[in-house]
C-alpha atoms as a PDB file:
ATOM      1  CA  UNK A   1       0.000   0.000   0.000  1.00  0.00           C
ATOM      2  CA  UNK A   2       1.605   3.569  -1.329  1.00  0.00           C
ATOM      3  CA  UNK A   3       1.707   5.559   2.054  1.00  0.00           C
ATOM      4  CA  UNK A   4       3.246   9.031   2.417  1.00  0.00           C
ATOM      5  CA  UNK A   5       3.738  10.852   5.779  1.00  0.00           C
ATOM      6  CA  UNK A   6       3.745  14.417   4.413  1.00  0.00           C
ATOM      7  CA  UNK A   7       5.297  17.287   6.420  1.00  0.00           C
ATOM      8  CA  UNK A   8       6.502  20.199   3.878  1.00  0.00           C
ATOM      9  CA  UNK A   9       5.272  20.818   0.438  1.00  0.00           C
ATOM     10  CA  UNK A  10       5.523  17.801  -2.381  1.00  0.00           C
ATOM     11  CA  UNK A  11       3.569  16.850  -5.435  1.00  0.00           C
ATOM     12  CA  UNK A  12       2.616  13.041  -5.513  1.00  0.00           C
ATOM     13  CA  UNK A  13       1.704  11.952  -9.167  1.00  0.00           C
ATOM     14  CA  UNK A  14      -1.107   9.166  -8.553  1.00  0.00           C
ATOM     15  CA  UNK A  15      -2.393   6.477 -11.267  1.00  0.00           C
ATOM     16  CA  UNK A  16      -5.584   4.470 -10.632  1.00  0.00           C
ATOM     17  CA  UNK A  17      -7.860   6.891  -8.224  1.00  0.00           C
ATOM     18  CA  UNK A  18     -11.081   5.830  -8.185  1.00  0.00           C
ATOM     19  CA  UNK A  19     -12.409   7.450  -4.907  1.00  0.00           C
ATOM     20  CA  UNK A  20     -11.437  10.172  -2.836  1.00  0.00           C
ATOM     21  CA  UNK A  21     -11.339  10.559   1.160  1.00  0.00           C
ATOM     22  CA  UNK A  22     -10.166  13.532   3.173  1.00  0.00           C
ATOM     23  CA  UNK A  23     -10.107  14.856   6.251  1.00  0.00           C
ATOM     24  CA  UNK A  24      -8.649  18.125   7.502  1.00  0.00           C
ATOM     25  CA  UNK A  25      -8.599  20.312  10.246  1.00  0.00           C
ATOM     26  CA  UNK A  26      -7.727  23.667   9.069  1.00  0.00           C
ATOM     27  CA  UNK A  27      -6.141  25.330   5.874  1.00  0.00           C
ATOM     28  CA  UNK A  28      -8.063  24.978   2.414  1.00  0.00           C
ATOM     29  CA  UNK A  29      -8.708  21.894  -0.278  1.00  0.00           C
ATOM     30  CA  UNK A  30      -9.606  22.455  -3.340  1.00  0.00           C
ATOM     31  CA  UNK A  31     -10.480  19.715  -5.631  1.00  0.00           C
ATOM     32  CA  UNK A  32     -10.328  19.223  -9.299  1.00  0.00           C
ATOM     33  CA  UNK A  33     -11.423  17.261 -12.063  1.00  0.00           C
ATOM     34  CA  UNK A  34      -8.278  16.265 -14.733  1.00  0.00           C
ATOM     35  CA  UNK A  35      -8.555  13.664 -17.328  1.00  0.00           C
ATOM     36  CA  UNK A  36      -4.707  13.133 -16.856  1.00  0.00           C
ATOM     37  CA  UNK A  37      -3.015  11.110 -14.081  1.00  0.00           C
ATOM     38  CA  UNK A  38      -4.172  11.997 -10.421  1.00  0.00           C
ATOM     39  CA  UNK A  39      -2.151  14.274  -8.556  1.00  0.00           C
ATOM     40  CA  UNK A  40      -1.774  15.691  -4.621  1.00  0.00           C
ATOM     41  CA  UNK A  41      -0.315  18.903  -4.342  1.00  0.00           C
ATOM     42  CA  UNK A  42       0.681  19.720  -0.794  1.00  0.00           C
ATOM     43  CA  UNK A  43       1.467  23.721  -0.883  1.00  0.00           C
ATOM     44  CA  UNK A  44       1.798  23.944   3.092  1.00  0.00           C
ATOM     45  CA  UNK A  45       2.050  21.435   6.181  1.00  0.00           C
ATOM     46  CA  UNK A  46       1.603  23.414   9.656  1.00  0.00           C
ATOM     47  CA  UNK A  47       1.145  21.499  13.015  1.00  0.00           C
ATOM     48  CA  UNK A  48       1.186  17.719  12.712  1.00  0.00           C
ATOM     49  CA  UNK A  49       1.816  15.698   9.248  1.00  0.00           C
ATOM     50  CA  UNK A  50      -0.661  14.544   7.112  1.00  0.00           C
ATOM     51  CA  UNK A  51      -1.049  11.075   6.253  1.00  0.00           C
ATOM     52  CA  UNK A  52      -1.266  10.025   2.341  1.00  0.00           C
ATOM     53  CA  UNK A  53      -2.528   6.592   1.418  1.00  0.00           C
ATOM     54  CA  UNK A  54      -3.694   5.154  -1.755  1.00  0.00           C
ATOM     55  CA  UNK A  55      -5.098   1.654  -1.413  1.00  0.00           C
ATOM     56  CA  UNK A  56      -7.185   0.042  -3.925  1.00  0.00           C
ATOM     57  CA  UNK A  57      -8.587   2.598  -5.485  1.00  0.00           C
ATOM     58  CA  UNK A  58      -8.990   5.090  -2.690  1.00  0.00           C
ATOM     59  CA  UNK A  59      -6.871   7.691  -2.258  1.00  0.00           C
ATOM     60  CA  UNK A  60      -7.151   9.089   1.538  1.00  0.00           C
ATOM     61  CA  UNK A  61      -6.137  12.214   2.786  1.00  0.00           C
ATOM     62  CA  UNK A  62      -5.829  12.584   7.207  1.00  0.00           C
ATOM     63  CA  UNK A  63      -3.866  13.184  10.055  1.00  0.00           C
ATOM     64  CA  UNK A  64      -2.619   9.582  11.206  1.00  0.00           C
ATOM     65  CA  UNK A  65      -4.313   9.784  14.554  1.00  0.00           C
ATOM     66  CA  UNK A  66      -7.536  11.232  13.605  1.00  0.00           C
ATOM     67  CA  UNK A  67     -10.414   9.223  13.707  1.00  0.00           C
ATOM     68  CA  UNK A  68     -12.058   8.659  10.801  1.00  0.00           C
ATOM     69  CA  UNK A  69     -15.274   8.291  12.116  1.00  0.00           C
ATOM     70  CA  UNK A  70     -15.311  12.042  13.283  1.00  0.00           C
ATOM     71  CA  UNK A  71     -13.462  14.835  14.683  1.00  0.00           C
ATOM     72  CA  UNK A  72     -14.167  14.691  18.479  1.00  0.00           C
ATOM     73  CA  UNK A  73     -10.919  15.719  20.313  1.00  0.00           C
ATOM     74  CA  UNK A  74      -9.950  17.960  17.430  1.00  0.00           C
ATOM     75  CA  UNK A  75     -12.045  20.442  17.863  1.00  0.00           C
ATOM     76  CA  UNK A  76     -10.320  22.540  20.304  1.00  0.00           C
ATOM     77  CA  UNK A  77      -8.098  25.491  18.697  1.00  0.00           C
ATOM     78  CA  UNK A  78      -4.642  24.191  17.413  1.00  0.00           C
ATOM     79  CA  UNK A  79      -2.387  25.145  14.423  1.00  0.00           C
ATOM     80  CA  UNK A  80      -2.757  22.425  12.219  1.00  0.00           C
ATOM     81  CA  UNK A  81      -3.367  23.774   8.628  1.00  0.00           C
ATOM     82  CA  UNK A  82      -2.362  22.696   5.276  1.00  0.00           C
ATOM     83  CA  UNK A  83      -3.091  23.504   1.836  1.00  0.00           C
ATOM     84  CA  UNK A  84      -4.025  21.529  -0.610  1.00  0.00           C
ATOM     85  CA  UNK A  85      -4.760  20.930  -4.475  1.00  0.00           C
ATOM     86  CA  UNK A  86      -6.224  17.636  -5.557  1.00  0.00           C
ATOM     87  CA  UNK A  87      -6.714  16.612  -9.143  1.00  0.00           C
ATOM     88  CA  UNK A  88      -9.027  13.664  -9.521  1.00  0.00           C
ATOM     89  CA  UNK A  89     -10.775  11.918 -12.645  1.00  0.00           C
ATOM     90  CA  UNK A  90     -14.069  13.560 -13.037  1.00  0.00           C
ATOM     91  CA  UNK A  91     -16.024  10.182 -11.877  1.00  0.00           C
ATOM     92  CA  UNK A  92     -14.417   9.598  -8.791  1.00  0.00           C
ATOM     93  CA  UNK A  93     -16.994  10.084  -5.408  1.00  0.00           C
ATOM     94  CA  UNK A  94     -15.568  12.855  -3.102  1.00  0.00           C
ATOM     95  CA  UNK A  95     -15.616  12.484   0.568  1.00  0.00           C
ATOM     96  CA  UNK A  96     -14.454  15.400   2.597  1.00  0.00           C
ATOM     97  CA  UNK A  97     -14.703  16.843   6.401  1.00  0.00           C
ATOM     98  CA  UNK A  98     -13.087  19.719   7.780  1.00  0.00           C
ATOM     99  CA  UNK A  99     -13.752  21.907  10.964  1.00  0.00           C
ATOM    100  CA  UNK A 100     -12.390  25.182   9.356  1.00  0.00           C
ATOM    101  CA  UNK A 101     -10.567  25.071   6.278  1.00  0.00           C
ATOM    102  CA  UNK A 102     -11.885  26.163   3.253  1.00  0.00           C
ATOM    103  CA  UNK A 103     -12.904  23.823   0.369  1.00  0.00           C
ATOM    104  CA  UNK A 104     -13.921  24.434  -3.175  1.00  0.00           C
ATOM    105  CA  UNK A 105     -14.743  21.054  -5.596  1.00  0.00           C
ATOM    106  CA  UNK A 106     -15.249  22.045  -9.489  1.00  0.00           C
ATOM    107  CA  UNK A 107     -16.136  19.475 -12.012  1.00  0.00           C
ATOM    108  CA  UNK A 108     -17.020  16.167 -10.098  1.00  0.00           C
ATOM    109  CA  UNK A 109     -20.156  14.440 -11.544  1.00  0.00           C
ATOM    110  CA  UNK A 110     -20.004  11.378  -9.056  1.00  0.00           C
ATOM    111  CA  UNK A 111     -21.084  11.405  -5.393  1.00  0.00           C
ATOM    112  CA  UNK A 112     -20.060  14.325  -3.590  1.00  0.00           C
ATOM    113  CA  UNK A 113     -20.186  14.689   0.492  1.00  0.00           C
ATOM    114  CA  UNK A 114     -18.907  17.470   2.361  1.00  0.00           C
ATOM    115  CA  UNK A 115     -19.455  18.208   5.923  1.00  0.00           C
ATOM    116  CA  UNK A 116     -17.960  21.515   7.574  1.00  0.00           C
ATOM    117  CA  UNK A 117     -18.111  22.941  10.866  1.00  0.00           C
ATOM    118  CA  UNK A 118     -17.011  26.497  10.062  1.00  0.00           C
ATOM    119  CA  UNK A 119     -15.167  26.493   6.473  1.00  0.00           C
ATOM    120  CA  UNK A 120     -16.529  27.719   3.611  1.00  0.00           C
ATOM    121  CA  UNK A 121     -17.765  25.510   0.649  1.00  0.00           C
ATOM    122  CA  UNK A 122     -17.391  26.185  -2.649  1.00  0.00           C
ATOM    123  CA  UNK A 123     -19.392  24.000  -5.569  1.00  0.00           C
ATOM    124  CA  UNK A 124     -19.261  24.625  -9.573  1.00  0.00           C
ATOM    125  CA  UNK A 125     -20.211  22.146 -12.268  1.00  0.00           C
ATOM    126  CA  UNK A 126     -21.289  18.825 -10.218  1.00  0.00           C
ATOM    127  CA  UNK A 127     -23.462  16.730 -11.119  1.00  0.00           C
ATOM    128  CA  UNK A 128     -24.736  13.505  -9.797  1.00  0.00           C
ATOM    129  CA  UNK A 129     -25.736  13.507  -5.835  1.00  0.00           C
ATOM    130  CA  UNK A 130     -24.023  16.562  -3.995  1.00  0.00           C
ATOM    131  CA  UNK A 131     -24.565  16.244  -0.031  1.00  0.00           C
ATOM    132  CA  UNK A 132     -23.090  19.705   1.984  1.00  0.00           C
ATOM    133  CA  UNK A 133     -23.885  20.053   5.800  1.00  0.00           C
ATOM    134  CA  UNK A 134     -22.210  22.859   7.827  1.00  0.00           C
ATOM    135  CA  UNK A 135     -22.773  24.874  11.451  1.00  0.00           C
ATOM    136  CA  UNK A 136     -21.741  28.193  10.477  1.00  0.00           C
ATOM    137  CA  UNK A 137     -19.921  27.818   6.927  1.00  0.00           C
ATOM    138  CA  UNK A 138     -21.241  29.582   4.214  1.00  0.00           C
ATOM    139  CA  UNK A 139     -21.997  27.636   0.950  1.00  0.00           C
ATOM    140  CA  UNK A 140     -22.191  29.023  -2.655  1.00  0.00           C
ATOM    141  CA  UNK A 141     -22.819  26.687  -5.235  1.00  0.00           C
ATOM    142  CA  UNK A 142     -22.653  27.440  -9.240  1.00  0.00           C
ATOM    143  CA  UNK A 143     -24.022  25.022 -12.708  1.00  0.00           C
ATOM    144  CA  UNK A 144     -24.951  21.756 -10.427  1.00  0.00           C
ATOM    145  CA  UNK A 145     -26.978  19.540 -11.927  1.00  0.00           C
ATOM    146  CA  UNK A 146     -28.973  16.155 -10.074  1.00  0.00           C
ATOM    147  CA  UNK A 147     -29.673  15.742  -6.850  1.00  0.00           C
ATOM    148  CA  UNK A 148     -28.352  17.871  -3.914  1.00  0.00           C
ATOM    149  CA  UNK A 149     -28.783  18.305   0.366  1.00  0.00           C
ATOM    150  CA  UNK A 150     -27.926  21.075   2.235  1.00  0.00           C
ATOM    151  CA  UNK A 151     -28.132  21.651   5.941  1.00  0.00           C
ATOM    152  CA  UNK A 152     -27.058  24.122   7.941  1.00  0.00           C
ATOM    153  CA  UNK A 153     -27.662  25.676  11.522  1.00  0.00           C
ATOM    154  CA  UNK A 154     -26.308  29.241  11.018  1.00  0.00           C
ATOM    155  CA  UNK A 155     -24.585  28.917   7.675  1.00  0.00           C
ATOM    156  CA  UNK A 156     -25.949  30.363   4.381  1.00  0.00           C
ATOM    157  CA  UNK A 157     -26.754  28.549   0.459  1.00  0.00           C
ATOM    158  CA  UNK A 158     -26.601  30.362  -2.298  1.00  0.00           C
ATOM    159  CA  UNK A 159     -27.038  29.021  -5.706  1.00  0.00           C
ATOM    160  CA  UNK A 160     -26.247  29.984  -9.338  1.00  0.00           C
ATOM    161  CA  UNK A 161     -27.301  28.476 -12.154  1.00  0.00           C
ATOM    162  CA  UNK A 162     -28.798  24.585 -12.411  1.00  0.00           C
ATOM    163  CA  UNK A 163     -30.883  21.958 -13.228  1.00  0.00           C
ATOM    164  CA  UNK A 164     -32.257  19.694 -10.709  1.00  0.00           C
ATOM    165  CA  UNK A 165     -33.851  16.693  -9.835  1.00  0.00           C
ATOM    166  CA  UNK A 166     -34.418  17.233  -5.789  1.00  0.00           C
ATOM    167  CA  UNK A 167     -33.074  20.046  -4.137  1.00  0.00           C
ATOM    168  CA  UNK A 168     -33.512  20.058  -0.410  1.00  0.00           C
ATOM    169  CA  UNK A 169     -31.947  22.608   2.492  1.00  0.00           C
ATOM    170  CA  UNK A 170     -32.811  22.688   5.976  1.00  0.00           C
ATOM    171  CA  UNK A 171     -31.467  25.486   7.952  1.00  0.00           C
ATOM    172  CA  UNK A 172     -31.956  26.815  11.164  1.00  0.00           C
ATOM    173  CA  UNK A 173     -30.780  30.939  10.972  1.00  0.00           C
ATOM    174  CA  UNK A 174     -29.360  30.350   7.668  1.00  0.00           C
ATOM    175  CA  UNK A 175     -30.500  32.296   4.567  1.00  0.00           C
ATOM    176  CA  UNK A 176     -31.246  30.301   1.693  1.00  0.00           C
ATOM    177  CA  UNK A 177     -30.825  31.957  -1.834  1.00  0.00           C
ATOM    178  CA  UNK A 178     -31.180  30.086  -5.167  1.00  0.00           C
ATOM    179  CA  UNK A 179     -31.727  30.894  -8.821  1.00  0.00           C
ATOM    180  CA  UNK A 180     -31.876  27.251 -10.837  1.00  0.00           C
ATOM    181  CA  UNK A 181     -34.201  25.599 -13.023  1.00  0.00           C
ATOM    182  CA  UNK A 182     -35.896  22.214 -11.950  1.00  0.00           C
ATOM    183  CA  UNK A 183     -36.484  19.107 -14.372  1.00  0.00           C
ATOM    184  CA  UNK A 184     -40.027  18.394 -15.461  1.00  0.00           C
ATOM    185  CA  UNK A 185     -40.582  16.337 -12.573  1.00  0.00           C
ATOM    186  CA  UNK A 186     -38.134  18.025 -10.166  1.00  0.00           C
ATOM    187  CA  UNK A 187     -38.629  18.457  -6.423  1.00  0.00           C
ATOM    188  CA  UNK A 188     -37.255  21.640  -4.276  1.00  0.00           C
ATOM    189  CA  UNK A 189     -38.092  21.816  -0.710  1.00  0.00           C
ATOM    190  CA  UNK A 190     -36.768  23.971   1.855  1.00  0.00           C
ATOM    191  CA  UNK A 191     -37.149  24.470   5.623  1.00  0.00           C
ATOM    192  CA  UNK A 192     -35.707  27.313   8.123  1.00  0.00           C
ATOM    193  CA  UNK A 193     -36.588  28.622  11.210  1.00  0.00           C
ATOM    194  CA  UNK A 194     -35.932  31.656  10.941  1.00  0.00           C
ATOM    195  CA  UNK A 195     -33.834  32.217   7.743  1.00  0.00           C
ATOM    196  CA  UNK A 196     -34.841  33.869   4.615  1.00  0.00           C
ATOM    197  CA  UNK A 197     -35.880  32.439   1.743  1.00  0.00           C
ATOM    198  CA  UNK A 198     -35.356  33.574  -1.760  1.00  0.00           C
ATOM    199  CA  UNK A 199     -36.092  31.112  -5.093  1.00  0.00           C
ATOM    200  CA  UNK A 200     -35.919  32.852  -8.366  1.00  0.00           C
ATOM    201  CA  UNK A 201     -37.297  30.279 -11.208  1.00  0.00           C
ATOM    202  CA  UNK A 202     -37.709  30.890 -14.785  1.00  0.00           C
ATOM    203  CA  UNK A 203     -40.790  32.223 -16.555  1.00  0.00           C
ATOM    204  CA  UNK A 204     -43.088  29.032 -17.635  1.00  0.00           C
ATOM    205  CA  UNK A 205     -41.880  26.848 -15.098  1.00  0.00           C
ATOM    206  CA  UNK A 206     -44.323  23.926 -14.871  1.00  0.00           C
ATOM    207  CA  UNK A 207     -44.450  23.101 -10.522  1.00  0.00           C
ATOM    208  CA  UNK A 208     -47.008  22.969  -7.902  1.00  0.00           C
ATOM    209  CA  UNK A 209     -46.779  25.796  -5.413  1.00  0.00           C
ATOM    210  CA  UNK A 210     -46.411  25.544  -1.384  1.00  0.00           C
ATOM    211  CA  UNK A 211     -44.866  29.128  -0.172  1.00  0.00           C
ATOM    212  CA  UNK A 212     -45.301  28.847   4.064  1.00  0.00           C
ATOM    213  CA  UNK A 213     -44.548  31.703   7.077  1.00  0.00           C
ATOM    214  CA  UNK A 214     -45.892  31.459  10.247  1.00  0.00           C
ATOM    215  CA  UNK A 215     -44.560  34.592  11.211  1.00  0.00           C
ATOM    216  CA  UNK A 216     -42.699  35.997   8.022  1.00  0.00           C
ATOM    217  CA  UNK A 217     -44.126  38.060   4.861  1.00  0.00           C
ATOM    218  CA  UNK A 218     -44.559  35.208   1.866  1.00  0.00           C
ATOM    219  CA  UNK A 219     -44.495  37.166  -1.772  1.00  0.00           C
ATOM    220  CA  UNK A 220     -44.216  35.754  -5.816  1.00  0.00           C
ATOM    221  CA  UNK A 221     -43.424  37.463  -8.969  1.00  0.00           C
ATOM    222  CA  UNK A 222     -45.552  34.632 -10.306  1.00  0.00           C
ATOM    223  CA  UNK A 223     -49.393  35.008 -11.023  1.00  0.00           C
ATOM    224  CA  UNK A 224     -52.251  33.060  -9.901  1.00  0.00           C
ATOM    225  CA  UNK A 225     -50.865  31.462  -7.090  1.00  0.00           C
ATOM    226  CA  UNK A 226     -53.769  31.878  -4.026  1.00  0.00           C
ATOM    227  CA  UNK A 227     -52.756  34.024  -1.153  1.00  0.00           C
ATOM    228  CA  UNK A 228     -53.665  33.311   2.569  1.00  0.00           C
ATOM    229  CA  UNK A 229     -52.887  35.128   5.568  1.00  0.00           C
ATOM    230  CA  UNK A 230     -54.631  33.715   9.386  1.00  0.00           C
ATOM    231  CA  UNK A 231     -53.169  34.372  12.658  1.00  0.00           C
ATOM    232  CA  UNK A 232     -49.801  31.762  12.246  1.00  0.00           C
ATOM    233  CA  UNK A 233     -49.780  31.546   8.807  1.00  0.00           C
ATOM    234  CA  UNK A 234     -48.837  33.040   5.767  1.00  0.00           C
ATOM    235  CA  UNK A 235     -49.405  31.008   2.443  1.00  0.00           C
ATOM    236  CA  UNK A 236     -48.962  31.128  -0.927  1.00  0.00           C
ATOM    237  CA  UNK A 237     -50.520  28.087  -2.998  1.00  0.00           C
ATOM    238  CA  UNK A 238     -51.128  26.881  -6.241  1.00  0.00           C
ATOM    239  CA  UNK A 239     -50.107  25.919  -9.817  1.00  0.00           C
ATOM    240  CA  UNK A 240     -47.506  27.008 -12.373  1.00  0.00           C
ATOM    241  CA  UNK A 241     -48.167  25.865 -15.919  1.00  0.00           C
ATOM    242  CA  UNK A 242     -48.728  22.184 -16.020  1.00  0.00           C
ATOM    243  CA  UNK A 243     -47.473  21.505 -12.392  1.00  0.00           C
ATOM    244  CA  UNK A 244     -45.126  18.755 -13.095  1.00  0.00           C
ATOM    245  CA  UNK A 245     -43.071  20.093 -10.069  1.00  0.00           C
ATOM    246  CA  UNK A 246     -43.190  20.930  -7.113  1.00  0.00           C
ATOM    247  CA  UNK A 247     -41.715  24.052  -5.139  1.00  0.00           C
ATOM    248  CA  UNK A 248     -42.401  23.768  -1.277  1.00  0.00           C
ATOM    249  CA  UNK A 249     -41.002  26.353   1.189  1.00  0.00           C
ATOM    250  CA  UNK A 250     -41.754  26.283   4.890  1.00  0.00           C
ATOM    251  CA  UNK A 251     -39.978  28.498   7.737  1.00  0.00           C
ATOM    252  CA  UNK A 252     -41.026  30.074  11.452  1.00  0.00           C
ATOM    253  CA  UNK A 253     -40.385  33.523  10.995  1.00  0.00           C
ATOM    254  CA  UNK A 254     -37.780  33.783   7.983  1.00  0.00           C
ATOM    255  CA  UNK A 255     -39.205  35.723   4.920  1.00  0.00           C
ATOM    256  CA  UNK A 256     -40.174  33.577   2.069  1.00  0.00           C
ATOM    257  CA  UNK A 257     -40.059  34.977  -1.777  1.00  0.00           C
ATOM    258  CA  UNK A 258     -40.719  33.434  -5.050  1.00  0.00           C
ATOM    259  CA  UNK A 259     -38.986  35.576  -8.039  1.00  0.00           C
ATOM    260  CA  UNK A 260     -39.850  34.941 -11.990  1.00  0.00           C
ATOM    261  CA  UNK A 261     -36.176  34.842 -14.196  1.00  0.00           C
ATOM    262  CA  UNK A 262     -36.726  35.917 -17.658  1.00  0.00           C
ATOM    263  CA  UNK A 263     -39.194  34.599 -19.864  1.00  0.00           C
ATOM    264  CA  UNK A 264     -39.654  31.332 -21.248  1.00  0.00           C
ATOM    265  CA  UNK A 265     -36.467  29.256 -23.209  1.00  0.00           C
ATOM    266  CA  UNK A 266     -34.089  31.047 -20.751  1.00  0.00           C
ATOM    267  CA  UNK A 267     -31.259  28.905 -20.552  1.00  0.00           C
ATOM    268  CA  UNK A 268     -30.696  27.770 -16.011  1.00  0.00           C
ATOM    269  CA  UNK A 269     -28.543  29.885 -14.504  1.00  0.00           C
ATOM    270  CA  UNK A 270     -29.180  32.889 -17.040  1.00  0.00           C
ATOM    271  CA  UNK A 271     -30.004  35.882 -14.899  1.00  0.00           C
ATOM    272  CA  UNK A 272     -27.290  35.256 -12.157  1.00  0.00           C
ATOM    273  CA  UNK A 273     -25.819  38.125 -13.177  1.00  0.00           C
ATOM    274  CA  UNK A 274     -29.091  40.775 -12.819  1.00  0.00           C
ATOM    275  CA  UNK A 275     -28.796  38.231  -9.219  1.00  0.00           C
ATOM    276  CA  UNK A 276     -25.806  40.035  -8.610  1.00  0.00           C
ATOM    277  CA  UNK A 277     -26.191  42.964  -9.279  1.00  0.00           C
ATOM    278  CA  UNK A 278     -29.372  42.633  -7.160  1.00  0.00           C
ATOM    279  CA  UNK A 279     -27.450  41.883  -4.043  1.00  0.00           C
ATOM    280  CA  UNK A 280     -24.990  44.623  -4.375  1.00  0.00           C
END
């Protein structure tokens, strides 16, 4: 079994990787897609070495005494940081967990998993199933494709551009903020307790309608959807063109809004810009 105890900078040319596994405590990872040989680049080791193994197939990334079940014990402030670049085929599944490095994955379109307790996550061009879960990291996602989770407690989604199949996000303070496209018979739901929620989907979307409040204002750009508004409960119900879909958005007190992108034959993803600009 290849095994590398890596303690300073050094590029390892791989062959063969068919899966990926890393854990890390702090620094950054970024992951790549390459149709040429595998490759770990290590630009910076601080604190204890990290531990490089490639056995059948799997290419693993840790600290030698972490656990890999978890990362009890190693969440108390220490300086052990590294820097990564990975280069992977474009089919291998991704497994990574940090506590507060930074990770970015571009380009995968196998199983993707990503846990975080305070690092950032960055997503462009996956497809397949994408699973990210964080406490307070951010995540901003761009051109995904399939099926994805998010969940959260204080960190915030935002999505650019895509197609999917189910999209699902649970937060608890975090803001959820998406502009994407769903396939004829795609699913989004979403859940918060307090966080906003904003969905921007393009004009002629065919999806059933559940927009829910119980505290917060509930709006749409789109027409004919029924409005409802009792003590506990805002709503916003009904049916966009042939209702192959289905949209459902449910939070405590976060603000809940449905925006209309375009009109219809606008390619996913096609207003992120005016999204932008928005923001600012």
């Amino acid at each position: 079994m290849p095994q590398w105890t890596v303690d300073s900078p050094v590029n390892l040319g791989l062959h063969g990787v068919a899966a990926l596994r890393v854990r890390l405590i702090s620094g950054s990872i970024a992951v790549l897609s390459s149709d040429e040989r595998s490759c770990v680049d290590v630009a910076s080791v601080t604190g204890r070495s990290l531990l490089v193994t490639h056995e059948a197939g799997i290419l693993t990334i840790t600290y030698p005494d972490l656990n890999w079940e978890g990362l009890r014990g190693w969440l108390r402030p220490e300086p052990h940081e590294a820097a990564l670049t990975l280069t992977v085929p474009s089919g291998c599944p991704t497994q990574i967990g940090v506590v507060n490095a930074s990770t970015a994955v571009a380009g995968i379109c196998a199983r993707t998993s990503i846990k975080s307790v305070s690092g950032n996550i960055t997503l462009e061009g996956l497809t397949g199933q994408v699973e990210a879960g964080t406490v307070s990291g951010d995540v901003a996602a761009q051109g995904l494709a399939g099926r994805v989770g998010f969940k959260s407690l204080s960190g915030d989604l935002t999505v650019a551009g895509g197609e999917f199949e189910r999209f699902d996000a649970k937060t608890v303070s975090g803001k959820v903020t998406a502009d994407l496209a769903l396939n004829c018979d795609g699913r989004l739901r979403v859940a918060t307790l307090s966080g906003a929620v904003t969905i921007r989907l393009p004009a002629g979307s065919d999806t059933s309608v559940d927009l829910r409040s119980a505290t917060g204002q509930v709006s749409s750009e789109f027409g004919g959807l029924d409005s409802a508004t009792r003590p506990g409960a805002s709503t916003l119900t009904g049916t966009l063109g042939a209702g192959s879909g289905q949209v459902s958005v449910s939070t405590m007190s976060g603000q809940v809004t449905l925006l209309e992108r375009g009109s219809p034959g606008t390619p996913p993803g096609g207003g992120r810009d005016e999204t932008e600009r928005d923001e600012r």
